[in-house]
N, C-alpha and C. Protein backbone atom coordinates (compact mmCIF):
# COMPACT_ATOMS: atom_id res chain seq x y z
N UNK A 1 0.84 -1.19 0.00
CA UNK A 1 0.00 0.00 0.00
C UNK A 1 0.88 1.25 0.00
N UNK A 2 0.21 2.07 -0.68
CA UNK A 2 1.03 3.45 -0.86
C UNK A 2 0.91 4.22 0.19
N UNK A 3 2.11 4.85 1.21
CA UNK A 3 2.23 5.82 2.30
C UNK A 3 2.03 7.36 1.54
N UNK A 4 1.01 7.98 2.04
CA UNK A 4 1.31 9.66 1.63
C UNK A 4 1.64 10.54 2.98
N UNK A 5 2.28 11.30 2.69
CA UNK A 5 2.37 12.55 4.06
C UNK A 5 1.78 13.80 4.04
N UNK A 6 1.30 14.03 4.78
CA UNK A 6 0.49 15.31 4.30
C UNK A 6 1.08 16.76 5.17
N UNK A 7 1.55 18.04 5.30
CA UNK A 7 1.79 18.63 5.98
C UNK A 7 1.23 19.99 5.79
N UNK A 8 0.96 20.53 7.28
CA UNK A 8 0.12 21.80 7.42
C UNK A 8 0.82 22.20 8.22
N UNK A 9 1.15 23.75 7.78
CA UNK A 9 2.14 25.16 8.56
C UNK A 9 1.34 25.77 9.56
N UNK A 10 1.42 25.71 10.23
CA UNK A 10 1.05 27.00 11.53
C UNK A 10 1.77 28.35 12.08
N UNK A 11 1.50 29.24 12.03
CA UNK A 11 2.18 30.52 12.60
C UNK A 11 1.47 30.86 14.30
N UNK A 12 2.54 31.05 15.18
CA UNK A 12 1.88 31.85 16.25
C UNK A 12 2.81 32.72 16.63
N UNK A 13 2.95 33.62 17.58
CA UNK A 13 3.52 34.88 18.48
C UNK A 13 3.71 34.14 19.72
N UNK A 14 5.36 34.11 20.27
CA UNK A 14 5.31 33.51 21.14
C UNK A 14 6.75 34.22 21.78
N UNK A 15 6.55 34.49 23.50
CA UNK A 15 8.42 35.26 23.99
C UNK A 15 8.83 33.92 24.87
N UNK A 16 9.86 34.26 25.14
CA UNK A 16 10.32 33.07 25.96
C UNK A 16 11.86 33.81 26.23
N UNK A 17 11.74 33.05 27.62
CA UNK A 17 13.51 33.64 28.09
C UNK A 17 14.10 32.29 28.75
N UNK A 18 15.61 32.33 28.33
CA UNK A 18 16.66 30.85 28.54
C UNK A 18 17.15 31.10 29.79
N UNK A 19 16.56 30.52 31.04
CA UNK A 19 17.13 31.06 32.44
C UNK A 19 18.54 30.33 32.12
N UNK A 20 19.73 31.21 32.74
CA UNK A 20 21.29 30.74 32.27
C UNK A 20 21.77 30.44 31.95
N UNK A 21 20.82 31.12 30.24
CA UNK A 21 21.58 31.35 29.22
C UNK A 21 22.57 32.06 29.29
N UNK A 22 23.89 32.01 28.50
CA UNK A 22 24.69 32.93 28.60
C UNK A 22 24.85 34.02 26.90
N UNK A 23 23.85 34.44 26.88
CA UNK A 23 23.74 35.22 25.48
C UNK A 23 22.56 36.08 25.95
N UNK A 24 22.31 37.03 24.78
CA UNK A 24 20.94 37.80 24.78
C UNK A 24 19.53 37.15 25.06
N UNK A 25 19.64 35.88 24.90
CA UNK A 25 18.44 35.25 25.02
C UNK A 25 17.60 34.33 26.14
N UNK A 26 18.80 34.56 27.26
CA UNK A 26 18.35 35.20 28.82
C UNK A 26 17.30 35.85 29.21
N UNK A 27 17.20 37.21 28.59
CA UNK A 27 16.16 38.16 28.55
C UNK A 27 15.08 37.51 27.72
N UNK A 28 13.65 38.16 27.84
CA UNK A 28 12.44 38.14 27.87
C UNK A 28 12.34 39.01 26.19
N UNK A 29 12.63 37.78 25.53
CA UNK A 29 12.08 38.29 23.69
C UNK A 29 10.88 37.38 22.78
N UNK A 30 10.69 37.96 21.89
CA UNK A 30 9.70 37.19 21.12
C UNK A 30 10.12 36.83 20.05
N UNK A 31 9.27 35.91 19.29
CA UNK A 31 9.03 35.02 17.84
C UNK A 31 8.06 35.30 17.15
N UNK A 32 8.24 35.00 15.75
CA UNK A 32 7.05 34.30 15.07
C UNK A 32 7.34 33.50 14.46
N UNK A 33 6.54 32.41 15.21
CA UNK A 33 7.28 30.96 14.84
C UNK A 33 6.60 30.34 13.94
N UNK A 34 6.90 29.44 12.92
CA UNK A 34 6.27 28.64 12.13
C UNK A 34 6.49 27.42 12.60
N UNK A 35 5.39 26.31 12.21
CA UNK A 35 5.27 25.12 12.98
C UNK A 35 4.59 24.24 11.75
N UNK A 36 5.77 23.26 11.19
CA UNK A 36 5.36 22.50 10.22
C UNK A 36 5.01 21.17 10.51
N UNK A 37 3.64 20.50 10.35
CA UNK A 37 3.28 19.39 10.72
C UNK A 37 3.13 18.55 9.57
N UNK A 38 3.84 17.42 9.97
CA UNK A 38 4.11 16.52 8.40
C UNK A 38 3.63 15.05 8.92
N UNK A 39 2.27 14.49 8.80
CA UNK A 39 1.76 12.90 9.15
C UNK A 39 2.08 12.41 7.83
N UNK A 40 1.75 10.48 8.67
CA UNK A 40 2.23 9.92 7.08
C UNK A 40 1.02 8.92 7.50
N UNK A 41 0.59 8.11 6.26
CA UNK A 41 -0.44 7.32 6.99
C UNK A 41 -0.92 6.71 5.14
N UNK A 42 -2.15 5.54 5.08
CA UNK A 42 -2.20 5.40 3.98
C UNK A 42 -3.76 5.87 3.85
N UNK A 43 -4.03 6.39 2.09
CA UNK A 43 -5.30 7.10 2.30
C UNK A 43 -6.33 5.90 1.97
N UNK A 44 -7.58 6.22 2.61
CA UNK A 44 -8.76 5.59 2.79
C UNK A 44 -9.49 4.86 1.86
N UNK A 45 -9.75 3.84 1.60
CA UNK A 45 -10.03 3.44 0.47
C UNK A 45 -11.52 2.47 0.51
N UNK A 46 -12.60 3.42 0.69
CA UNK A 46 -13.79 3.44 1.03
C UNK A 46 -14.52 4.48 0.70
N UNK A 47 -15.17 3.84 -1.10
CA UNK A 47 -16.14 5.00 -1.68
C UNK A 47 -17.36 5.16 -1.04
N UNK A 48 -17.67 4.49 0.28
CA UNK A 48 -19.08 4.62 0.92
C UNK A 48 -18.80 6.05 1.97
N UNK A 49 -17.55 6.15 2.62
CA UNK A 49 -17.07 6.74 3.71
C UNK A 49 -16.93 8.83 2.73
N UNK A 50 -17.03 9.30 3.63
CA UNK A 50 -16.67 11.09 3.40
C UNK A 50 -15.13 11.28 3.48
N UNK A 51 -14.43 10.50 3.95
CA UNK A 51 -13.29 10.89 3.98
C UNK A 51 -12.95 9.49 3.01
N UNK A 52 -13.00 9.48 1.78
CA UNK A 52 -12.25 8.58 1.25
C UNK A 52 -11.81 9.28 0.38
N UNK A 53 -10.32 8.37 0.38
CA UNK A 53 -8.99 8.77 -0.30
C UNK A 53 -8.24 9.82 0.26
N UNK A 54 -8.42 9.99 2.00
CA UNK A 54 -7.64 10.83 2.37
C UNK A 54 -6.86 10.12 3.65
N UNK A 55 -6.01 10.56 4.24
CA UNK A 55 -5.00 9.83 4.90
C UNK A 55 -5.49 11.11 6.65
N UNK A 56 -5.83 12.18 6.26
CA UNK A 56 -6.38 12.64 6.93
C UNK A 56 -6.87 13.98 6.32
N UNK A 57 -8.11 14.21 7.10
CA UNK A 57 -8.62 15.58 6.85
C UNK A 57 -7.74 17.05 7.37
N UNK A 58 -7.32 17.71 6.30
CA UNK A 58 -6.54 18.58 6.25
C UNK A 58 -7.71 19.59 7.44
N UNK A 59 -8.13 19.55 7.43
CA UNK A 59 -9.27 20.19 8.30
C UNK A 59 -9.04 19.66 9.97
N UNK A 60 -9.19 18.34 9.80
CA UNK A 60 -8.56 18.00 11.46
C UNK A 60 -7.58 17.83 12.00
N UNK A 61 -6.50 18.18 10.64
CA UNK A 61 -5.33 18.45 11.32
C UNK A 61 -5.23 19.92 11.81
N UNK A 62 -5.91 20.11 11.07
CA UNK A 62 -6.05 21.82 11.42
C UNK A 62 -6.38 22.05 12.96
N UNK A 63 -7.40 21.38 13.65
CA UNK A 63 -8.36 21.59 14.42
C UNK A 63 -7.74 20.98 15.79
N UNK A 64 -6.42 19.93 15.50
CA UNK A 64 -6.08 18.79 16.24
C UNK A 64 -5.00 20.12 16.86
N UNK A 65 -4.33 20.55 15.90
CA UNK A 65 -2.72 21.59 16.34
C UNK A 65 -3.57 22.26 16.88
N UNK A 66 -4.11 23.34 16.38
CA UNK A 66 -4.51 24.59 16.91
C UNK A 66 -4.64 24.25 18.36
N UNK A 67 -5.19 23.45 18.75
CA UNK A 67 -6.07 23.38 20.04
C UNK A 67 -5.19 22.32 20.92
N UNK A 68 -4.20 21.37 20.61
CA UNK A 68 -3.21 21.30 21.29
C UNK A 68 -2.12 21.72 21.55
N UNK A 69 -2.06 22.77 20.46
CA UNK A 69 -0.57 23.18 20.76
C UNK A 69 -0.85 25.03 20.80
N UNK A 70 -1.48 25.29 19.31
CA UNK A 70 -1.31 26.85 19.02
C UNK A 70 -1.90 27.51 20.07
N UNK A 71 -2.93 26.74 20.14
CA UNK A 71 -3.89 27.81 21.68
C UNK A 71 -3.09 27.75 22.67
N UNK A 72 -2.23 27.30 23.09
CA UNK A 72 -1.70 26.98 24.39
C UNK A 72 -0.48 28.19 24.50
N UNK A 73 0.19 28.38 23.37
CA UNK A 73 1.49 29.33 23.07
C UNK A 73 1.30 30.26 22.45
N UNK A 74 0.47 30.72 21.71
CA UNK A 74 -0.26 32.02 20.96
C UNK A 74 -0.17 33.51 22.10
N UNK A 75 0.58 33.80 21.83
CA UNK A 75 0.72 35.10 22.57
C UNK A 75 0.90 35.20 24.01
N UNK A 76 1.81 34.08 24.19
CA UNK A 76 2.13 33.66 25.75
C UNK A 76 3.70 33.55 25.93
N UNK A 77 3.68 34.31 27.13
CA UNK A 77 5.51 34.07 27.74
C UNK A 77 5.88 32.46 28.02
N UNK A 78 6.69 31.90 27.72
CA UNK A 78 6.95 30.96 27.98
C UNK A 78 8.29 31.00 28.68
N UNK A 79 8.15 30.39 29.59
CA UNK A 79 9.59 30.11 30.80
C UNK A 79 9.55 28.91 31.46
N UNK A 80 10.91 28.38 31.87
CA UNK A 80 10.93 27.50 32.24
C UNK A 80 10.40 27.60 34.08
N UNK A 81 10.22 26.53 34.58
CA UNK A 81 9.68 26.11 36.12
C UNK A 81 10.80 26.73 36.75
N UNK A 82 12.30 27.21 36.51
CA UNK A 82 12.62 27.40 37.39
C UNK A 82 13.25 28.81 37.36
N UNK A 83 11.96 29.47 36.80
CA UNK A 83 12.54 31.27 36.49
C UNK A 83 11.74 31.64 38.27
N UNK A 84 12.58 33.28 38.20
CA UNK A 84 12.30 33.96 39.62
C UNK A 84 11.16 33.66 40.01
N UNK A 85 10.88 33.04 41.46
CA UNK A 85 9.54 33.30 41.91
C UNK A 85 8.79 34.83 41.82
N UNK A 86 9.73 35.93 41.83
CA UNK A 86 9.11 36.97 42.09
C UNK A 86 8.43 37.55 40.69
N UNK A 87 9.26 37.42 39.53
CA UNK A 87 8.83 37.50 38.04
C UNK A 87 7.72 36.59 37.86
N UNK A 88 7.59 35.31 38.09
CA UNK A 88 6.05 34.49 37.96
C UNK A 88 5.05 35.19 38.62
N UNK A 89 5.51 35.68 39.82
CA UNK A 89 4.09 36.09 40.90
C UNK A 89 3.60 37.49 39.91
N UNK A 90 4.71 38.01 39.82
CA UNK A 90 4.15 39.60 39.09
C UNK A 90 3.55 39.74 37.68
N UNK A 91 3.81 38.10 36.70
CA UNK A 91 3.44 38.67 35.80
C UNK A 91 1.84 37.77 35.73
N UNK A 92 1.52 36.54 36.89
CA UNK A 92 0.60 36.33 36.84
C UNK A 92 -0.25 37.28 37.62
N UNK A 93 -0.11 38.26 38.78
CA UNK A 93 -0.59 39.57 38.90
C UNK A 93 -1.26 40.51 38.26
N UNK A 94 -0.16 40.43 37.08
CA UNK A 94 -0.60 41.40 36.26
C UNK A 94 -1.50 40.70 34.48
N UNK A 95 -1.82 39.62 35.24
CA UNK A 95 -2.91 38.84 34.11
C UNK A 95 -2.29 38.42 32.60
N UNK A 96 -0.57 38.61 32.37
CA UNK A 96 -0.03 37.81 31.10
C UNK A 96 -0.28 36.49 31.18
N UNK A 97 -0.27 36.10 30.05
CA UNK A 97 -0.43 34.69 29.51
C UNK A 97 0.55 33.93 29.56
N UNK A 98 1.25 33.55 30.79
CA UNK A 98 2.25 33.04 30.89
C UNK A 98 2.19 31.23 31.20
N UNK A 99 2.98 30.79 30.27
CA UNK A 99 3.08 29.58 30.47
C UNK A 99 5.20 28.95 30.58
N UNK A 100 4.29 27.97 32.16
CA UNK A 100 5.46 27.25 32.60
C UNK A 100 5.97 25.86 32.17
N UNK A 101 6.75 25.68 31.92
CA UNK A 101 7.33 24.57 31.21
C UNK A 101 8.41 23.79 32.43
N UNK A 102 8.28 22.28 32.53
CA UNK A 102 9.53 21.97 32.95
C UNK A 102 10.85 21.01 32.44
N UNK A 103 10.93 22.33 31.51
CA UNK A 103 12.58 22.41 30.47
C UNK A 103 12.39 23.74 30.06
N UNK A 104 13.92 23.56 29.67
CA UNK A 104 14.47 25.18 29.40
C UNK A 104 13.46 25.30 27.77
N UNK A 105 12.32 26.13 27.78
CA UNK A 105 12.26 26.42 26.20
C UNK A 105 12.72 26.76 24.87
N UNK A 106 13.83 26.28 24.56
CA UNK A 106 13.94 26.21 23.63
C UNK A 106 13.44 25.48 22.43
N UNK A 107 13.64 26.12 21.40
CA UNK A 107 13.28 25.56 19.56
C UNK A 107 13.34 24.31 19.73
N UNK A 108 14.33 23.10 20.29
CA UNK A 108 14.76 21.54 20.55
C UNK A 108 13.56 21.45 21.19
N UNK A 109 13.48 22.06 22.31
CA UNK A 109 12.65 21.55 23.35
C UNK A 109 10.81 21.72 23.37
N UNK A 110 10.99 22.42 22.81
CA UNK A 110 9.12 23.02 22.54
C UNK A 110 9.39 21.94 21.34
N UNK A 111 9.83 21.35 20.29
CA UNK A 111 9.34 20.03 19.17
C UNK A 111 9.54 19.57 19.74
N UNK A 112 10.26 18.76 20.94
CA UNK A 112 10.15 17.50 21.56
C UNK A 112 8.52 17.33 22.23
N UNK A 113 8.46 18.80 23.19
CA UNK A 113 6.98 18.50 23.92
C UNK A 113 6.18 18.60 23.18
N UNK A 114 6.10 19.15 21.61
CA UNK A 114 4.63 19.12 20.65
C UNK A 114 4.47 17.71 20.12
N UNK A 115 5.77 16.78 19.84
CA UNK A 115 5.79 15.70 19.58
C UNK A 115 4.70 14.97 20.17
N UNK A 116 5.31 15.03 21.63
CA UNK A 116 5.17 14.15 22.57
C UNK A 116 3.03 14.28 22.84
N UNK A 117 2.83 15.55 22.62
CA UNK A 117 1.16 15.67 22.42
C UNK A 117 0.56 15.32 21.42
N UNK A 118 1.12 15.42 20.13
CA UNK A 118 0.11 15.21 19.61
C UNK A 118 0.52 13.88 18.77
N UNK A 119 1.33 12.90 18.80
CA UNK A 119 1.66 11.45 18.69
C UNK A 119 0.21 10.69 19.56
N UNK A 120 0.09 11.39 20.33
CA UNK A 120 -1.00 10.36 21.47
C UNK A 120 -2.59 11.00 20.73
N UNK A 121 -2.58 12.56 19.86
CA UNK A 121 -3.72 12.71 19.69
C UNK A 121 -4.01 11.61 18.16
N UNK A 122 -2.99 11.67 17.39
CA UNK A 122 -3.76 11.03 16.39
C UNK A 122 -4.46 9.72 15.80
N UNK A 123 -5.62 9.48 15.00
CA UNK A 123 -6.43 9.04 14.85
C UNK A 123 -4.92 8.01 14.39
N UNK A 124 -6.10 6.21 14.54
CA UNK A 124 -5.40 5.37 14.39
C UNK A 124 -5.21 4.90 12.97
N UNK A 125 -3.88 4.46 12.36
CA UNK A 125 -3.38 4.51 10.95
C UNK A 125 -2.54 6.00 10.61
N UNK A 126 -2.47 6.95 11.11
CA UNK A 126 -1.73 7.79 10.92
C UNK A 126 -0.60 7.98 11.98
N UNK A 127 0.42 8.25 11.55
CA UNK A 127 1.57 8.42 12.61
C UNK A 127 2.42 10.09 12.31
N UNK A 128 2.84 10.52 13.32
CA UNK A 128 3.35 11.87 12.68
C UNK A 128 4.53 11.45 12.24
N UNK A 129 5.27 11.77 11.28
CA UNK A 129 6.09 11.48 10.55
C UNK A 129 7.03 12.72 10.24
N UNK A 130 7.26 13.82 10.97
CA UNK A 130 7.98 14.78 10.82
C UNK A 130 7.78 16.29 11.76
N UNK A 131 8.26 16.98 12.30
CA UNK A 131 8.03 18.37 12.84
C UNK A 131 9.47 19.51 12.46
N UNK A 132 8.59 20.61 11.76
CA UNK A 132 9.66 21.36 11.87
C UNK A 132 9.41 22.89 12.59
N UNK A 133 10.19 23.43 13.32
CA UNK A 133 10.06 25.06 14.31
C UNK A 133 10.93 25.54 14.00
N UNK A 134 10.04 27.01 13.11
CA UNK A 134 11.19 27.58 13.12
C UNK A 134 11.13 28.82 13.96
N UNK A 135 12.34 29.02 14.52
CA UNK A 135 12.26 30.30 15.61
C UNK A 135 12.35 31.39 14.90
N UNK A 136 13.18 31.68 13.89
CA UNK A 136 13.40 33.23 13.31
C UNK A 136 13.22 32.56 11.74
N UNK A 137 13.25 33.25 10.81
CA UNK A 137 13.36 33.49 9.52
C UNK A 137 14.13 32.21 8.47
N UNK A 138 15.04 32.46 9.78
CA UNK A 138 16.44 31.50 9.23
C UNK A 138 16.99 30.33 9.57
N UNK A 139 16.31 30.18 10.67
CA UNK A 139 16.85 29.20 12.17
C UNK A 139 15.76 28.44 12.35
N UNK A 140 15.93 26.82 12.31
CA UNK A 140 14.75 26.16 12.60
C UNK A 140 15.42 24.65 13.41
N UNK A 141 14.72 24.19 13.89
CA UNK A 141 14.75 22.87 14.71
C UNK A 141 13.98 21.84 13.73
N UNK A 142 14.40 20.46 13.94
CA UNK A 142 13.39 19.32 13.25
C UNK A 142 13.46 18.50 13.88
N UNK A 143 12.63 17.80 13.66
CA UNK A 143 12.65 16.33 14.08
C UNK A 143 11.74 15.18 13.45
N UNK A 144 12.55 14.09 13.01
CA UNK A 144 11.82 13.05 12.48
C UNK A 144 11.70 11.96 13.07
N UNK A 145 10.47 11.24 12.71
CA UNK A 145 10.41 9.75 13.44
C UNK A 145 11.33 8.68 13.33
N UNK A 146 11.83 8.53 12.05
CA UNK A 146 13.10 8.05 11.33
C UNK A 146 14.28 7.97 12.17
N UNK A 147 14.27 9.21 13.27
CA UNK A 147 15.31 8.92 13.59
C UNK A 147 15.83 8.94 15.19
N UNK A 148 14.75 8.28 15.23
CA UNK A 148 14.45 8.01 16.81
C UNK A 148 14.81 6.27 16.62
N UNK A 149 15.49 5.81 17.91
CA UNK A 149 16.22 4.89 18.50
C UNK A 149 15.50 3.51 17.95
């Protein structure tokens, strides 16, 4: 049977600071990150069914990211668990959208934890088969299934 992959881009707005880091990126900056989702799976082969001949609905992949991943980081500080208590208290005080992570956020590390969600969301016969983040313009992280242990 023939494997197809299908992949859908996502954009969100997202800051994040590298507690001891030793560069600029220590401090509290932002992104706009692109988020490439690449499943592989074989397509459907059932002229009775609405989804035949698709491997998945470009639509629920749509629906699957957004809401496990994009909603969650869309215009939210991201820091790791072990930034200042006094910076967490003040900026949940002051009602930002801050989300805690426990790992340093980085580009590596935010595709490992999107992996790790949405592998468990997808429908059975499809497997994700690729992720790519990119942090700036130029600079991106990947990761494939291929090449895991």
């Amino acid at each position: 049977m023939n494997k197809i992959r299908l992949t859908r881009l996502f954009s969100f707005e997202m800051a994040h600071a590298l507690q001891g880091y030793d560069g600029p990126c220590s401090n509290i900056h932002g992104h706009t990150y692109r988020l490439q989702v690449t499943v592989i799976g074989t397509p459907l082969a059932d002229e009775a069914h609405p989804k035949n001949g698709m491997v998945l609905d470009f639509g629920d992949l749509k629906k699957l990211v957004q809401a496990h991943i994009v909603e969650a980081v869309d215009h939210a500080l991201v820091l790791g668990v072990n930034s200042p208590p006094e910076l967490v208290a003040t900026l949940r005080k002051l009602h930002h959208k801050l989300l805690l992570t426990p790992y340093q956020p980085t580009c590596e590390n935010m595709l490992l934890d999107f992996k790790t969600r949405l592998r468990s969301l997808l429908p059975t016969g499809v497997q994700l088969f690729s992720l790519k983040l990119w942090e700036t313009q130029n600079s991106f992280a990947e990761w494939h299934a291929s090449d895991e242990g």
